[in-house]
PDB file of N, CA and C in Angstrom:
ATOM      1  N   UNK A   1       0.841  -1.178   0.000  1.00  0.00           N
ATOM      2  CA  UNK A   1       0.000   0.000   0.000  1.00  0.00           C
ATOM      3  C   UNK A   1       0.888   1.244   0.000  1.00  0.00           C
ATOM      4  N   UNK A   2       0.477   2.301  -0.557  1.00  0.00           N
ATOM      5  CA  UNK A   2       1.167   3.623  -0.743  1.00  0.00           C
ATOM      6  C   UNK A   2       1.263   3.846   0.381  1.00  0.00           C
ATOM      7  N   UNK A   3       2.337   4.702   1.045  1.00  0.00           N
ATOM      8  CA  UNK A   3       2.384   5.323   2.292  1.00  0.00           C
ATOM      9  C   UNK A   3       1.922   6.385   2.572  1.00  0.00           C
ATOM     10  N   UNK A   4       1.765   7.334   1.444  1.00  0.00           N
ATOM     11  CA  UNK A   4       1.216   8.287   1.642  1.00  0.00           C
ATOM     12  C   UNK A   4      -0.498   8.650   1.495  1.00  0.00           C
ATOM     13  N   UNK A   5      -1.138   7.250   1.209  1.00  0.00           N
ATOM     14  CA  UNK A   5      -2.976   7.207   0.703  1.00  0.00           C
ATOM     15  C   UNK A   5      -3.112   6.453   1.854  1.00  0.00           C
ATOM     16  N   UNK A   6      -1.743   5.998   3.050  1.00  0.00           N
ATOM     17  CA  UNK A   6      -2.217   4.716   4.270  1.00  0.00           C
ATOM     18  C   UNK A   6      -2.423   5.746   5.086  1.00  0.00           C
ATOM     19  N   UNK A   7      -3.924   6.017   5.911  1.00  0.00           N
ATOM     20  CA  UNK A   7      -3.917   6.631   7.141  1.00  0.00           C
ATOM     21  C   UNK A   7      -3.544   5.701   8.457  1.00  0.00           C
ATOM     22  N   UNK A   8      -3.066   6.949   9.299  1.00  0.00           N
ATOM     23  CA  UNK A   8      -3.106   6.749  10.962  1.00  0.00           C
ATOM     24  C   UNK A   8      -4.398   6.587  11.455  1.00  0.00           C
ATOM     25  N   UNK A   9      -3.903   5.281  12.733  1.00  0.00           N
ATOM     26  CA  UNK A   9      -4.654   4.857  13.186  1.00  0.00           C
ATOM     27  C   UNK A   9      -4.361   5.080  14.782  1.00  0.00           C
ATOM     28  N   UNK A  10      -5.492   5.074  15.874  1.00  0.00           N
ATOM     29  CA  UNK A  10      -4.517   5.202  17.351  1.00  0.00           C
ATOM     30  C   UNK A  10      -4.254   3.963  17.572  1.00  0.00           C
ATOM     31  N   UNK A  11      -3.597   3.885  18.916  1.00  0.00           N
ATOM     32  CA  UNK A  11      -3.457   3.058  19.954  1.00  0.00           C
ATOM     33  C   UNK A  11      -4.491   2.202  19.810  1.00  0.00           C
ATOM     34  N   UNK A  12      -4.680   1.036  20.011  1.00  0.00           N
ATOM     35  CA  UNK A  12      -6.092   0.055  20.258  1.00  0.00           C
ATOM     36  C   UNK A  12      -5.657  -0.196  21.591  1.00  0.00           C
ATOM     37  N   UNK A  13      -6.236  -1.041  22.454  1.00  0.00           N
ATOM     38  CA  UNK A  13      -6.574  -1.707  23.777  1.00  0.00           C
ATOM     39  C   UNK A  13      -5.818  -3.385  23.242  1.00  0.00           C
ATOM     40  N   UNK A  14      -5.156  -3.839  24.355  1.00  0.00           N
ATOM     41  CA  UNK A  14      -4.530  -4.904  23.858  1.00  0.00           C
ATOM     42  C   UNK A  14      -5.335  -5.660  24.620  1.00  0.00           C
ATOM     43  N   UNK A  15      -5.990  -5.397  25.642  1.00  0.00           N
ATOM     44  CA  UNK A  15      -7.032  -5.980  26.391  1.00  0.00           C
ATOM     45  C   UNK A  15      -8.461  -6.639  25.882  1.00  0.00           C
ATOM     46  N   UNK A  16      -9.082  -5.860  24.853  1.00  0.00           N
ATOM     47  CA  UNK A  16     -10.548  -5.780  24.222  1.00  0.00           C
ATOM     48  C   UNK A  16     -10.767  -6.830  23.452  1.00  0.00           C
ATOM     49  N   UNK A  17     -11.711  -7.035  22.645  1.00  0.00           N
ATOM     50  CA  UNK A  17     -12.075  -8.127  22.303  1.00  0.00           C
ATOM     51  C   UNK A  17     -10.836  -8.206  21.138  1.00  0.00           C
ATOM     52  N   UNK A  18     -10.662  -9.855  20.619  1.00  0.00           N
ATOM     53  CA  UNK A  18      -9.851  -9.812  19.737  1.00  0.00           C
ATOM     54  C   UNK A  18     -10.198  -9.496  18.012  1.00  0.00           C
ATOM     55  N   UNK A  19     -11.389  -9.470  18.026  1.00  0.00           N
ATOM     56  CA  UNK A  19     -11.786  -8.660  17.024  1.00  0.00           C
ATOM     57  C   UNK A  19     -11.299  -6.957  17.082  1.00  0.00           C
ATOM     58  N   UNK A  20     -10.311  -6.445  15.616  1.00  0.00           N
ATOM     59  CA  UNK A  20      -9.760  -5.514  15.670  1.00  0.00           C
ATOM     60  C   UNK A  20     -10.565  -4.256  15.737  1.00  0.00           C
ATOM     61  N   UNK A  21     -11.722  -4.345  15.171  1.00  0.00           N
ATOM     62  CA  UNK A  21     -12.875  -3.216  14.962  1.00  0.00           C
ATOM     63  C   UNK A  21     -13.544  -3.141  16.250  1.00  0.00           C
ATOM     64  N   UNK A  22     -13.167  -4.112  17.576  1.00  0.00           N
ATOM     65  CA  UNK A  22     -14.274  -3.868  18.255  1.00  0.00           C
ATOM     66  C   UNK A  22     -13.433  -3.191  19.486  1.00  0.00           C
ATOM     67  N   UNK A  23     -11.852  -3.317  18.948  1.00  0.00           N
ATOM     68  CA  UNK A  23     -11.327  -2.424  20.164  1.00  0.00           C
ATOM     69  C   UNK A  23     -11.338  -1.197  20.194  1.00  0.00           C
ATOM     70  N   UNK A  24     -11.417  -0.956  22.067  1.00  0.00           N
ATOM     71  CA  UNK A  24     -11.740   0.477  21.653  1.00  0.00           C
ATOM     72  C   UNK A  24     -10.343   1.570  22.148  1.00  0.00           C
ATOM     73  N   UNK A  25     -10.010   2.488  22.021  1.00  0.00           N
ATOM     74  CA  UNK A  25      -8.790   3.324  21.727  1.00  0.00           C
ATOM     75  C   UNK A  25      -8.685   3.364  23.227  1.00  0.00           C
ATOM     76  N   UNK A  26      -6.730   2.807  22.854  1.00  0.00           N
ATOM     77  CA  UNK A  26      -6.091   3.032  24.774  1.00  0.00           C
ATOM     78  C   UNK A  26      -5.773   4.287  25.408  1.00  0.00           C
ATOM     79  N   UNK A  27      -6.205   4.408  26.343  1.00  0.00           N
ATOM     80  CA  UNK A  27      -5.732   5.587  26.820  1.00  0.00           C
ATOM     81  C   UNK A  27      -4.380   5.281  28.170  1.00  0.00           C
ATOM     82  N   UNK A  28      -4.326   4.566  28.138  1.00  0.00           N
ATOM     83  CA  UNK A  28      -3.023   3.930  29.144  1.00  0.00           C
ATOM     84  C   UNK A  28      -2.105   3.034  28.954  1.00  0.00           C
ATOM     85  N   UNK A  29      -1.190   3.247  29.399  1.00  0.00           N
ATOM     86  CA  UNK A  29       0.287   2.080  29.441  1.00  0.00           C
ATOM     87  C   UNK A  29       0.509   1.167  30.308  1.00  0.00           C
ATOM     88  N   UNK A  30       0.995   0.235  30.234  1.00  0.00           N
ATOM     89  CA  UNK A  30       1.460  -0.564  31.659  1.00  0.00           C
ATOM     90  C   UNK A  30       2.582  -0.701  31.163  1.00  0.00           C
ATOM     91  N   UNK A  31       3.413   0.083  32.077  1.00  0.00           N
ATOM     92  CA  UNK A  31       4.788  -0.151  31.721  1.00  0.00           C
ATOM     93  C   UNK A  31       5.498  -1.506  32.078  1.00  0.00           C
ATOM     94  N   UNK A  32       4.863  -2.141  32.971  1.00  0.00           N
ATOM     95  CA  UNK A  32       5.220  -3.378  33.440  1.00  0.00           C
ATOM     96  C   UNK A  32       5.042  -4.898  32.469  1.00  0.00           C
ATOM     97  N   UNK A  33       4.071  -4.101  31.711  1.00  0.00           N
ATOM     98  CA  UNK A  33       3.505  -5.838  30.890  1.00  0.00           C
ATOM     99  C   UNK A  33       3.649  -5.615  29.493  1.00  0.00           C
ATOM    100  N   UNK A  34       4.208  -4.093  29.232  1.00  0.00           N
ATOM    101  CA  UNK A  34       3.900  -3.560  27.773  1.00  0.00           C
ATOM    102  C   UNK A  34       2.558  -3.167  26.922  1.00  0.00           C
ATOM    103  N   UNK A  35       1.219  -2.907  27.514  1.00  0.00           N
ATOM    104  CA  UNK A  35       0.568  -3.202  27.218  1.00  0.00           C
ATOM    105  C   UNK A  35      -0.570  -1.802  27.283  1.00  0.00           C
ATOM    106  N   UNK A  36      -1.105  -1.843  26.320  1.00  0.00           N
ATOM    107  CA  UNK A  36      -2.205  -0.581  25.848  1.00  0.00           C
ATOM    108  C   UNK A  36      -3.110  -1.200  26.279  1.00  0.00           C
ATOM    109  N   UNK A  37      -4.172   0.188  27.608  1.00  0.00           N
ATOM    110  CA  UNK A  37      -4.975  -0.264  27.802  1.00  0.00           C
ATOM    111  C   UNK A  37      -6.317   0.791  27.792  1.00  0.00           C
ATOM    112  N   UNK A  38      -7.462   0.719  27.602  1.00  0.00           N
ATOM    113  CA  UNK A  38      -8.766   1.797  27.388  1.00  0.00           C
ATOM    114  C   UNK A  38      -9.118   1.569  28.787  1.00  0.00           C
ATOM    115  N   UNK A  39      -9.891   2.083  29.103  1.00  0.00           N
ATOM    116  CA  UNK A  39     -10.147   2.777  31.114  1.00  0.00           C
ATOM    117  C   UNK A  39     -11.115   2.028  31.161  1.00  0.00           C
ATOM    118  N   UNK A  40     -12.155   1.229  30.759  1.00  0.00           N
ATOM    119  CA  UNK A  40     -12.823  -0.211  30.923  1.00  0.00           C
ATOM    120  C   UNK A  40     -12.415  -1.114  31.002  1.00  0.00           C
ATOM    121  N   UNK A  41     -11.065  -1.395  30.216  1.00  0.00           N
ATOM    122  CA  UNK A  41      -9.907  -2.764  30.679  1.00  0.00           C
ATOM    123  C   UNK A  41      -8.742  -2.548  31.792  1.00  0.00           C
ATOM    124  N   UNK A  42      -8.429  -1.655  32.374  1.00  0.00           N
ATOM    125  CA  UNK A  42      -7.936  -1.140  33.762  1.00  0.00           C
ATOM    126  C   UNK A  42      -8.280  -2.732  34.835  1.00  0.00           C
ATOM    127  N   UNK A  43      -9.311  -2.347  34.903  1.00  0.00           N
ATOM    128  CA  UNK A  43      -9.117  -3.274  36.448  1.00  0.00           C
ATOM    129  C   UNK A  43      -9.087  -4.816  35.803  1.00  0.00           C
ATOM    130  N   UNK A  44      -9.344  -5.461  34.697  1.00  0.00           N
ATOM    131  CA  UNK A  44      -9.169  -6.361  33.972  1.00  0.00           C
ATOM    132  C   UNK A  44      -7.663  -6.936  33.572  1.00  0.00           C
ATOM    133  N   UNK A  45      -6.850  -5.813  33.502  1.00  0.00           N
ATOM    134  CA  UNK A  45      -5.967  -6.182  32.922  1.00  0.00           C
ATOM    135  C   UNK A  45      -5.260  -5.808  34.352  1.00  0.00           C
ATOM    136  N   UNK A  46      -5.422  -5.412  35.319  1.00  0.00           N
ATOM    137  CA  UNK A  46      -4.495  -5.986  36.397  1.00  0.00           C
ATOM    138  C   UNK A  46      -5.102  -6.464  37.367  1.00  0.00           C
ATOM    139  N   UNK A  47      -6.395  -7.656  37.124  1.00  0.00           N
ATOM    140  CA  UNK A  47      -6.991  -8.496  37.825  1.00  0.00           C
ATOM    141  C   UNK A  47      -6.186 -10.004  37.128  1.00  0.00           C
ATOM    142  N   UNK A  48      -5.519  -9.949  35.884  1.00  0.00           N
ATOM    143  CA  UNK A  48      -5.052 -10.820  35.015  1.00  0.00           C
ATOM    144  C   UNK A  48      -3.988 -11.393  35.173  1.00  0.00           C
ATOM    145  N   UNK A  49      -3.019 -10.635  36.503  1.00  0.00           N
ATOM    146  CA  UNK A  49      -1.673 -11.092  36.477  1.00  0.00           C
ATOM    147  C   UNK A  49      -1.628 -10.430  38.034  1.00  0.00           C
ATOM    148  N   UNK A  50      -2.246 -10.437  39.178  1.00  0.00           N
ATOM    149  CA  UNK A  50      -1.979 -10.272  40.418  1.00  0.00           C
ATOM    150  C   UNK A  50      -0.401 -10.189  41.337  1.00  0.00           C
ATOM    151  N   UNK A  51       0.225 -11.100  40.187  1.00  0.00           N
ATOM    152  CA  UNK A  51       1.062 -11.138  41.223  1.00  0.00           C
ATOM    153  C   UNK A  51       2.300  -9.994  40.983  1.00  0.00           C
ATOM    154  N   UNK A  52       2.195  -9.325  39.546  1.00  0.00           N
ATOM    155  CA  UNK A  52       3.230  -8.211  39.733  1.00  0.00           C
ATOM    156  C   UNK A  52       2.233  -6.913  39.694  1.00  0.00           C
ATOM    157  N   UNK A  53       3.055  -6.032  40.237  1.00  0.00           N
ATOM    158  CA  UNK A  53       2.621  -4.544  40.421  1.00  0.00           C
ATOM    159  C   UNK A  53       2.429  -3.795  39.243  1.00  0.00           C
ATOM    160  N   UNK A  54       1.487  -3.867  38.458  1.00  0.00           N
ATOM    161  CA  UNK A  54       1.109  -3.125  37.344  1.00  0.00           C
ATOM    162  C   UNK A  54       1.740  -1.456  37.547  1.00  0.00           C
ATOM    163  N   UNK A  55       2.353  -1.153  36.724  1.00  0.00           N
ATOM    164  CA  UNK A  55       2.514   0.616  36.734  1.00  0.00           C
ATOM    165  C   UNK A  55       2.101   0.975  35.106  1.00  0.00           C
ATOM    166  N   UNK A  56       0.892   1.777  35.764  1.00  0.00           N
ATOM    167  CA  UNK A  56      -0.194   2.206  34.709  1.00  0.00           C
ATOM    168  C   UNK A  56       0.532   3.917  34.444  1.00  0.00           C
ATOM    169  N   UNK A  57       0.546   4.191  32.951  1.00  0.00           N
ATOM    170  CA  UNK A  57       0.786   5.709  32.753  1.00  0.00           C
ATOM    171  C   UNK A  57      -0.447   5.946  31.835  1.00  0.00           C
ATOM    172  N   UNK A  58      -0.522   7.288  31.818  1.00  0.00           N
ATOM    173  CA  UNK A  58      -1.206   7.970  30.774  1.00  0.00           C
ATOM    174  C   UNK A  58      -0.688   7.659  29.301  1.00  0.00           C
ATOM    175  N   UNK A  59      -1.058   7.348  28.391  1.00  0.00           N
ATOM    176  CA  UNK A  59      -0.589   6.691  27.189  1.00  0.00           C
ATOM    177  C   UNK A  59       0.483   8.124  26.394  1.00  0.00           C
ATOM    178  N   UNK A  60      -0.127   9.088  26.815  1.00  0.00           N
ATOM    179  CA  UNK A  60       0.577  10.405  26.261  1.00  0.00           C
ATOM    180  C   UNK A  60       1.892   9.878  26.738  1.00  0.00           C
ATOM    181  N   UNK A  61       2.486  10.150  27.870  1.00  0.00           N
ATOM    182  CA  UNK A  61       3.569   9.960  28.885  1.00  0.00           C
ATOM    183  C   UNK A  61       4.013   9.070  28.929  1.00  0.00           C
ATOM    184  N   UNK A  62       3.847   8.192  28.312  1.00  0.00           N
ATOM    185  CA  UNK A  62       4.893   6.880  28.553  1.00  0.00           C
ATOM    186  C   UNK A  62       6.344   6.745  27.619  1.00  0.00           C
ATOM    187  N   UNK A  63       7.317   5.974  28.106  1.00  0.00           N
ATOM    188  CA  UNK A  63       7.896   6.509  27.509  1.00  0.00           C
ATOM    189  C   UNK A  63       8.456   5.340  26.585  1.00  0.00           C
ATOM    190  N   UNK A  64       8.397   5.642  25.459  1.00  0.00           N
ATOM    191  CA  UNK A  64       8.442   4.646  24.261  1.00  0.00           C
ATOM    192  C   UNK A  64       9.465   5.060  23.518  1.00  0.00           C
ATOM    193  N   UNK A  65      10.530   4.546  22.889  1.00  0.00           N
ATOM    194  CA  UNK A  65      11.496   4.622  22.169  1.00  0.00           C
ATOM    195  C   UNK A  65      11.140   4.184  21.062  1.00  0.00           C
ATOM    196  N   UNK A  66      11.437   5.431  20.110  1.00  0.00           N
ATOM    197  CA  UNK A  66      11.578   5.158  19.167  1.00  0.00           C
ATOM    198  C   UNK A  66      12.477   4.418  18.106  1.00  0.00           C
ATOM    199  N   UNK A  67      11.839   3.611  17.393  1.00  0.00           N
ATOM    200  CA  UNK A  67      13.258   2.313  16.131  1.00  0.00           C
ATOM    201  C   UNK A  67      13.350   2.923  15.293  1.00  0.00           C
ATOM    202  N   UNK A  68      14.376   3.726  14.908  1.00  0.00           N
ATOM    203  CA  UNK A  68      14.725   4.338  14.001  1.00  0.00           C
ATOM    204  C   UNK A  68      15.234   3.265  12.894  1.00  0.00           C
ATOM    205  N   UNK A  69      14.676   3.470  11.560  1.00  0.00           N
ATOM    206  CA  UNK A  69      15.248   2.373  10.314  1.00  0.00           C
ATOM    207  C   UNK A  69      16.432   2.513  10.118  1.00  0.00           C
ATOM    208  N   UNK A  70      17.017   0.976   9.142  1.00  0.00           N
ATOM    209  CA  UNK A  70      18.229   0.706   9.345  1.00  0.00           C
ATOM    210  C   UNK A  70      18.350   1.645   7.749  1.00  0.00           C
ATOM    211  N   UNK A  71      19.546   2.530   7.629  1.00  0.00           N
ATOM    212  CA  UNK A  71      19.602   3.002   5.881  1.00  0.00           C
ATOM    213  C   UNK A  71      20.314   1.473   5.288  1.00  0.00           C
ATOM    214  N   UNK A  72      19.336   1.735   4.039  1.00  0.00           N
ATOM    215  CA  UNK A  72      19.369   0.770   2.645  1.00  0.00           C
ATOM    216  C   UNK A  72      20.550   0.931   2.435  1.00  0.00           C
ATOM    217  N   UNK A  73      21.641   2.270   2.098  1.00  0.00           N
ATOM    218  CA  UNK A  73      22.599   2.219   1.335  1.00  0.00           C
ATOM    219  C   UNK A  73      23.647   2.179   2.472  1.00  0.00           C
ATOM    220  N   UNK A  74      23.792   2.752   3.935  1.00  0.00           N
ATOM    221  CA  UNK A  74      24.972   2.547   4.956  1.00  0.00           C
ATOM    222  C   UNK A  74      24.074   1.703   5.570  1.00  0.00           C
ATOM    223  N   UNK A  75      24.593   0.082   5.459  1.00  0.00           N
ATOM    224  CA  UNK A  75      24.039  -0.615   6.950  1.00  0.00           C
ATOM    225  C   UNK A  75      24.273  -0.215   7.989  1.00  0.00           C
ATOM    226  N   UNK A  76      24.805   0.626   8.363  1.00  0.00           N
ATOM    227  CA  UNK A  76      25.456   0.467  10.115  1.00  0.00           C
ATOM    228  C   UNK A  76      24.894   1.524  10.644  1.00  0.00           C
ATOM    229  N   UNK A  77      24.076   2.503   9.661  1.00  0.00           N
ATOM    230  CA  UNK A  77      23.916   4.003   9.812  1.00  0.00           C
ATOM    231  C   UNK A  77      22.146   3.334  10.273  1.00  0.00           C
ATOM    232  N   UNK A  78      21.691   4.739  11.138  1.00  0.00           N
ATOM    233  CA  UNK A  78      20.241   4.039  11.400  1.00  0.00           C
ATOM    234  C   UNK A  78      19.728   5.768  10.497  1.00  0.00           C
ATOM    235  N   UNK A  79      18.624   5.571  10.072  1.00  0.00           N
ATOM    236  CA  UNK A  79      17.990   6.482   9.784  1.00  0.00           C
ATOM    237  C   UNK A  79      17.785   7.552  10.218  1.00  0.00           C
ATOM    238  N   UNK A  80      17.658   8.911  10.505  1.00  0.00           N
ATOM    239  CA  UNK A  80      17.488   9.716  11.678  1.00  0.00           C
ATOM    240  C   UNK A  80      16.756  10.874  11.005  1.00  0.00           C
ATOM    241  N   UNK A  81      16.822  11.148   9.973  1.00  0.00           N
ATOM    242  CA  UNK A  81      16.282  12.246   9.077  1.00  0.00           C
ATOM    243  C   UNK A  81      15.473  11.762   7.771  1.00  0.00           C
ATOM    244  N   UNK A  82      14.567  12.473   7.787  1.00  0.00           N
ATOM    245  CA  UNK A  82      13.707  12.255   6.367  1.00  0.00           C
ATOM    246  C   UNK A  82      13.740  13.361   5.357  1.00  0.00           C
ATOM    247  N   UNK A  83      13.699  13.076   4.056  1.00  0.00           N
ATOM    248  CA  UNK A  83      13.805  13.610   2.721  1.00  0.00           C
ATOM    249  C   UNK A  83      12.883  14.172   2.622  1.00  0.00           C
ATOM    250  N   UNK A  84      12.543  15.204   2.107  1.00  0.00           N
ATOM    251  CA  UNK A  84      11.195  15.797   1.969  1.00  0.00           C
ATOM    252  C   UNK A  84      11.026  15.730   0.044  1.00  0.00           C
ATOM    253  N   UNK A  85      12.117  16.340  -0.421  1.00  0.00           N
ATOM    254  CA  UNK A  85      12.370  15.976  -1.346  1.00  0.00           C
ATOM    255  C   UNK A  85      11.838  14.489  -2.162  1.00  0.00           C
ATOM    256  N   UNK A  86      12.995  13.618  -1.906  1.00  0.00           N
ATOM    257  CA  UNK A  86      12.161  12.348  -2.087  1.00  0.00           C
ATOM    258  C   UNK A  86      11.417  11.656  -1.245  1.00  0.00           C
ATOM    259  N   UNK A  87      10.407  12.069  -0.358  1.00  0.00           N
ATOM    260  CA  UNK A  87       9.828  11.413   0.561  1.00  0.00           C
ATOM    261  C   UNK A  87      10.540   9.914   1.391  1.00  0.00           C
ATOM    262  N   UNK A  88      11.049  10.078   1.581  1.00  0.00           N
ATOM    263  CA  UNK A  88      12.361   8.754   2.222  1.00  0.00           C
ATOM    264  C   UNK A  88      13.110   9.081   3.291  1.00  0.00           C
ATOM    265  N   UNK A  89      13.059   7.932   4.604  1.00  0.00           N
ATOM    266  CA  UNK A  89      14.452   8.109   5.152  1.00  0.00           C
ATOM    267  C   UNK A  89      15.821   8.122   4.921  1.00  0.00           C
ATOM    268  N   UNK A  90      16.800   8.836   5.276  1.00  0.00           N
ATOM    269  CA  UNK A  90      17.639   8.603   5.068  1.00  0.00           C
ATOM    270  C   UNK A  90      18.868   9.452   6.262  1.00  0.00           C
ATOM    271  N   UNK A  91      20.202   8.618   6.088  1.00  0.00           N
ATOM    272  CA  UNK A  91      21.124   8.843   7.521  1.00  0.00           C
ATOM    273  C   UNK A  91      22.011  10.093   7.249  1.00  0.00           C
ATOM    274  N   UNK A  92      22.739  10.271   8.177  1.00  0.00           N
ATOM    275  CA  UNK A  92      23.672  11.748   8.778  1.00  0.00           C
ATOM    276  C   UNK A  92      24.469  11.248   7.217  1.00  0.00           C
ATOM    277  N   UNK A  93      25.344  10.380   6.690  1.00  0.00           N
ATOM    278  CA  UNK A  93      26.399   9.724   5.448  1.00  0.00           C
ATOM    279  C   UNK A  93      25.335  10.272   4.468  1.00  0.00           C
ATOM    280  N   UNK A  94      24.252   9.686   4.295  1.00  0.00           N
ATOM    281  CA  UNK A  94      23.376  10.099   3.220  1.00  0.00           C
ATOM    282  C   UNK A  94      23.384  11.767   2.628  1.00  0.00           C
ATOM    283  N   UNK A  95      22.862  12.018   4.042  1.00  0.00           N
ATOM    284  CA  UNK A  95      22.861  13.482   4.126  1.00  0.00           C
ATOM    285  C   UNK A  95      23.989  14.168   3.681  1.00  0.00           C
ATOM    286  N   UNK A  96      24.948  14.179   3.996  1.00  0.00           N
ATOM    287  CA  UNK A  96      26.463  14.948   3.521  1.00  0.00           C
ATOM    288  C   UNK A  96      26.803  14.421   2.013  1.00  0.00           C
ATOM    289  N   UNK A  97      25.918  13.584   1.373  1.00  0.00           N
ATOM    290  CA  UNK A  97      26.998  12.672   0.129  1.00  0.00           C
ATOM    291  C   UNK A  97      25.709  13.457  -1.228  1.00  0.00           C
ATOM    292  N   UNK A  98      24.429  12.612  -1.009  1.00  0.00           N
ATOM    293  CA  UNK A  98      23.577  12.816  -1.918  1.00  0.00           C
ATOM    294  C   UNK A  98      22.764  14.104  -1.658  1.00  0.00           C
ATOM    295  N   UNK A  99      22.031  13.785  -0.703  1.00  0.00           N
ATOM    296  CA  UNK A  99      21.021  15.032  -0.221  1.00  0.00           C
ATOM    297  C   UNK A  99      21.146  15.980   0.050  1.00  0.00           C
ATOM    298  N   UNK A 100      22.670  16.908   0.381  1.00  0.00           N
ATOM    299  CA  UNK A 100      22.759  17.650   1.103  1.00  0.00           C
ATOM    300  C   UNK A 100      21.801  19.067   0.570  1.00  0.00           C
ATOM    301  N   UNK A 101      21.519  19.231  -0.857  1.00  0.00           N
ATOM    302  CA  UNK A 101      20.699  20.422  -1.029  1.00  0.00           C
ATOM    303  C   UNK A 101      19.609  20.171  -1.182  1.00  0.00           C
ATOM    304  N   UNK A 102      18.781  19.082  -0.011  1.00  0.00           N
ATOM    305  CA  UNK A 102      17.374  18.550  -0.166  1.00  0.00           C
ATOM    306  C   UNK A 102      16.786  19.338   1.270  1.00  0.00           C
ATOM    307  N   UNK A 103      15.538  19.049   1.524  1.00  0.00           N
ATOM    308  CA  UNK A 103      15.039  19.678   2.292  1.00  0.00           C
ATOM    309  C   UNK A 103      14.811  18.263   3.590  1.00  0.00           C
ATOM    310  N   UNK A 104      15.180  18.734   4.405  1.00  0.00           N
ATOM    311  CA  UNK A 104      15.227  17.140   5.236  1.00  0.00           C
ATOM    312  C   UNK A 104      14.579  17.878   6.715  1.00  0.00           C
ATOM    313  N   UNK A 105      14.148  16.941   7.517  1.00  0.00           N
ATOM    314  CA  UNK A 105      12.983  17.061   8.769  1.00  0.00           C
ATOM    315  C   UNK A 105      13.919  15.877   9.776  1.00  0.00           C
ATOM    316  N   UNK A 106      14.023  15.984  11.285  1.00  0.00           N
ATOM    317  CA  UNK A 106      14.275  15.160  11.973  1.00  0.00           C
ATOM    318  C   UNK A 106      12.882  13.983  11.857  1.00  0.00           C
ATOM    319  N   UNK A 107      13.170  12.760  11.796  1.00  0.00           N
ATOM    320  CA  UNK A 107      12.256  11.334  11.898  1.00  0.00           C
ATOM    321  C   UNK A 107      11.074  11.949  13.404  1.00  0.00           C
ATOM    322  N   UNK A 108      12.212  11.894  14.428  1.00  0.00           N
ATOM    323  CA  UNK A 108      11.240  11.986  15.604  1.00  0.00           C
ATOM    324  C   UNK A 108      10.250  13.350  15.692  1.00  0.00           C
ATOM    325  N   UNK A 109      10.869  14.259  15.049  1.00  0.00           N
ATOM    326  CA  UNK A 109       9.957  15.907  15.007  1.00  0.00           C
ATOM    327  C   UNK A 109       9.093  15.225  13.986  1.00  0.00           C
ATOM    328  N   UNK A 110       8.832  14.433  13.340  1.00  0.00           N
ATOM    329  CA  UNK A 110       7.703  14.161  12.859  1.00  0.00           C
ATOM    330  C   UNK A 110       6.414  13.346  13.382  1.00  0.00           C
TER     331      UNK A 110
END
């Protein structure tokens, strides 16, 4: 699929039914289990595993690291900037060799 005709979608509930349409959007983290959860699956999803201490965040606030892609042309280089130009990631090597008079955006400011 084109990337640019694919819309965003939120967070789902990793809790909710396993039908994908019927989950409904997480508003929380458990940093403990990894896990997206909507404020109806709260006491569910740490009635599910008693024996560790769930630590629930606000889904805004949690803190998730971002995987920056590996570049196609430097393996070793990870992606960090995008092309605006050619719509593409591409790394700091990239940047100084081909792109340098392209218009480029940090990955994560996006």
């Amino acid at each position: 699929m084109d990337p640019e005709k694919r819309a965003q979608d939120v967070l789902r509930c990793d809790v909710c039914s396993d039908k994908e349409r019927e989950k409904s959007q997480a508003e929380v983290y458990c940093s403990t289990s990894h896990t997206n959860v909507c404020s109806p699956c709260v006491a569910k999803h740490m009635a599910s595993n008693n024996s560790k201490k769930h630590d629930i965040v606000l889904l805004h606030s949690a803190n998730t690291e971002v995987d920056m892609p590996n570049c196609p042309t430097h393996s070793a280089m990870k992606c960090e900037l995008f092309c605006k130009k050619c719509n593409m990631p591409i790394c700091l090597k990239c940047l100084t060799s081909n792109y340098n008079s392209h218009a480029v955006e940090e990955i994560i400011e996006m």
